[in-house]
Protein backbone atom coordinates (compact mmCIF):
# COMPACT_ATOMS: atom_id res chain seq x y z
CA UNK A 1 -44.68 85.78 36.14
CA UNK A 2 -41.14 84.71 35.33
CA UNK A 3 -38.36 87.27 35.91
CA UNK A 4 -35.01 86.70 33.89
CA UNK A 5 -31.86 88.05 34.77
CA UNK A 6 -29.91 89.44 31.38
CA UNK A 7 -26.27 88.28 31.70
CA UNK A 8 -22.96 89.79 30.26
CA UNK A 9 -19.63 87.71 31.15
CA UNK A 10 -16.43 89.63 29.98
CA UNK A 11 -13.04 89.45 30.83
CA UNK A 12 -11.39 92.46 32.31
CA UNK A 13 -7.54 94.20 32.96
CA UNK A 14 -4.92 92.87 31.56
CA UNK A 15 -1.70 90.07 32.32
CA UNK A 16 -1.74 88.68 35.29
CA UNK A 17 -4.61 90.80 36.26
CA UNK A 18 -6.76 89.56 33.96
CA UNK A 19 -10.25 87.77 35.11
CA UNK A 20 -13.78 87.35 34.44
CA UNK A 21 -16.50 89.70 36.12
CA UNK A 22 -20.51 89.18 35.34
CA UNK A 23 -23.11 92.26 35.03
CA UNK A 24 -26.55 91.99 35.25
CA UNK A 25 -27.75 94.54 32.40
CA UNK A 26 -31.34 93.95 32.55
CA UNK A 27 -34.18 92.38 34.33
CA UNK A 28 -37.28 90.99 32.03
CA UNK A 29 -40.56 89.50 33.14
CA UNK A 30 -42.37 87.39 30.92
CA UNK A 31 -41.83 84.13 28.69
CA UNK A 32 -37.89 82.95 27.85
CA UNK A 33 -38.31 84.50 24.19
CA UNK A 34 -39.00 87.67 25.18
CA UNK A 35 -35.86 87.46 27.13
CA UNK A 36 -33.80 86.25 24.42
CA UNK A 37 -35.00 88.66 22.00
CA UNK A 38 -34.00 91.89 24.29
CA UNK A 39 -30.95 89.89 24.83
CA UNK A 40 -29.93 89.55 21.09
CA UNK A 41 -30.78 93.46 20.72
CA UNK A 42 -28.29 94.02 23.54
CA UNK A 43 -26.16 91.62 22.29
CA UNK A 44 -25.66 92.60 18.96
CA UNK A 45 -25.66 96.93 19.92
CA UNK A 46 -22.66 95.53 22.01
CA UNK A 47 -19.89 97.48 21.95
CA UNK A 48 -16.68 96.31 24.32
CA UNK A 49 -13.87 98.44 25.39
CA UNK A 50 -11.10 95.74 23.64
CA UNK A 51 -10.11 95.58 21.15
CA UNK A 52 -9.60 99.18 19.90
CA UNK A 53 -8.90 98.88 16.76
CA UNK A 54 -11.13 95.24 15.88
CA UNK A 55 -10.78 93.53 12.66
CA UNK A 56 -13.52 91.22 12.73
CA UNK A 57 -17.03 90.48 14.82
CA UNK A 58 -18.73 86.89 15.17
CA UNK A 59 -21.97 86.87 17.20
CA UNK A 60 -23.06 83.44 17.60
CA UNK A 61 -26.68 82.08 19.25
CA UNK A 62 -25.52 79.39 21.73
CA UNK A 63 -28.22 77.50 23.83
CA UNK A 64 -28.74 80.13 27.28
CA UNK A 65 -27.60 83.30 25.29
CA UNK A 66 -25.44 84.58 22.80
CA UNK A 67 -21.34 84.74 22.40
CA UNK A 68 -19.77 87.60 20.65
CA UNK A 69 -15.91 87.48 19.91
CA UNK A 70 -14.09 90.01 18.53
CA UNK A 71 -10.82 89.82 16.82
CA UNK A 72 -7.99 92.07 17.47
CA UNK A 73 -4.95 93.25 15.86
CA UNK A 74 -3.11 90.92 18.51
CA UNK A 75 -5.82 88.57 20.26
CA UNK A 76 -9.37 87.91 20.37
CA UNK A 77 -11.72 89.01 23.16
CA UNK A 78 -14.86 87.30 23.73
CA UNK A 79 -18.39 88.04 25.78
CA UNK A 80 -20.64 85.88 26.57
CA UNK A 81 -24.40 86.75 26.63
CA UNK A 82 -27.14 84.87 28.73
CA UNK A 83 -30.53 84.80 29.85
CA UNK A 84 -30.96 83.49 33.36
CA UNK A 85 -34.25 82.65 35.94
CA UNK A 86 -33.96 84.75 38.80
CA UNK A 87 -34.64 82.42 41.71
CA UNK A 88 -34.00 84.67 44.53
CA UNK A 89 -32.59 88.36 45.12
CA UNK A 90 -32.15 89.87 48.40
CA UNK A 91 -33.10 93.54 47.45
CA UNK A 92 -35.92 92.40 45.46
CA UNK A 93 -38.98 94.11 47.15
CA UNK A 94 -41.85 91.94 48.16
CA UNK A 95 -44.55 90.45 46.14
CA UNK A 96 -47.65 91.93 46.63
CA UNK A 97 -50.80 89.65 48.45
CA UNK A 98 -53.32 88.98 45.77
CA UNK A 99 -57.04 90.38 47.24
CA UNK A 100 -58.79 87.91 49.62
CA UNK A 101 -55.39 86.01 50.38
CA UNK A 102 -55.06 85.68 54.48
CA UNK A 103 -52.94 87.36 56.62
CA UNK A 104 -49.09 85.99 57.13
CA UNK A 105 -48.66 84.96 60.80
CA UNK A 106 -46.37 87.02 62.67
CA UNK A 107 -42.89 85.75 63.19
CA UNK A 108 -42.59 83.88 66.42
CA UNK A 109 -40.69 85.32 68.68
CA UNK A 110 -37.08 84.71 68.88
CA UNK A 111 -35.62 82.41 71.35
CA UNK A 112 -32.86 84.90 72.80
CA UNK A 113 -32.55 88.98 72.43
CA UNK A 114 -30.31 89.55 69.76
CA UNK A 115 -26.96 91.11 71.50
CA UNK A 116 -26.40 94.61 71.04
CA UNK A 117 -23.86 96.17 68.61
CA UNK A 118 -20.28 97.19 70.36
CA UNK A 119 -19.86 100.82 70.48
CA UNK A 120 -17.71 102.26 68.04
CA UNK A 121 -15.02 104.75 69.62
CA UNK A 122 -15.47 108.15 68.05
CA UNK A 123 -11.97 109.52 67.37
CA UNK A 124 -11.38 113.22 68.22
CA UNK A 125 -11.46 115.68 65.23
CA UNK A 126 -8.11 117.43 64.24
CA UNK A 127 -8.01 120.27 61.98
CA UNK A 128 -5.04 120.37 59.98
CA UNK A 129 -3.83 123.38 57.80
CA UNK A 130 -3.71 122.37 54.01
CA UNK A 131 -2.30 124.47 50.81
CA UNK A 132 -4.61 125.28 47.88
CA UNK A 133 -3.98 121.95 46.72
CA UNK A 134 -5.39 120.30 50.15
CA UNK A 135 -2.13 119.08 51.18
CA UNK A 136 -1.52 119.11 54.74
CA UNK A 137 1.59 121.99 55.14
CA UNK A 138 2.77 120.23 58.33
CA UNK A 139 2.95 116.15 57.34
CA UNK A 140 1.31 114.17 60.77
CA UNK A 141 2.34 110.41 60.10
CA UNK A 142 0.46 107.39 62.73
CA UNK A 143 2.81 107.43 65.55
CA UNK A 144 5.06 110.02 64.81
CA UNK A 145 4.91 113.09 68.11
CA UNK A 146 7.60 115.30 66.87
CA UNK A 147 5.33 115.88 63.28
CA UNK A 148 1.62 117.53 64.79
């Protein structure tokens, strides 16, 4: 069965700071339109942080998804809405074996021993007297002597 990955594009902050992050919202198994229609109902329940104050909402059906733009006091923001095939997902937990299907064969055995992880130092533990607020009453700055 096919799983589909639902899809919102947005841009985020503000200025120069201002870029375009993706969220899965939703995963669906079944046929495309099943998809789609969950997406629409997400799509159109949609509500963005900006604008604050909007003045007008446009949802249009493009050919993956759905784009919904929103019109501001100042500028328009826009989302974009789609319905993708999930090919592959590293946390996605096996598939289970259908009844009668054989076996996998066991890995073959690798070439070399894998090399072991370096030890991480532990660092000794220093208790330092704070206020009520939890700052430190005596500051201890990295490389200062005269301070702890």
């Amino acid at each position: 069965m096919t799983t589909w990955g639902l899809v919102l594009e947005t841009t985020v902050g503000s200025g120069e700071r201002e870029h375009t992050e993706a969220y899965v919202m939703a995963h669906v198994e079944g046929p495309r339109e099943t998809a789609l229609a969950e997406l629409e109902r997400r799509a159109r329940a949609y509500s963005p942080e900006h604008p604050r104050s909007p003045k007008r909402r446009r949802l249009f059906r493009s050919g993956d998804g759905f784009l919904l733009v929103i019109d501001g006091a100042w500028q328009s923001h826009d989302t974009r809405f789609s319905v993708a095939e999930l090919m592959d997902d590293t946390e996605r937990p096996a598939q289970a074996k259908a009844v009668g299907d054989e076996p996998a064969a066991p890995d073959p055995k690798p070439e070399r021993e894998p090399e072991p992880e370096p030890a991480t130092p532990t660092l000794p533990t220093v208790t330092v007297e704070r206020d009520e607020d939890g700052v430190p009453v005596k500051p201890a700055w990295p490389g200062r002597t005269d301070l702890a």
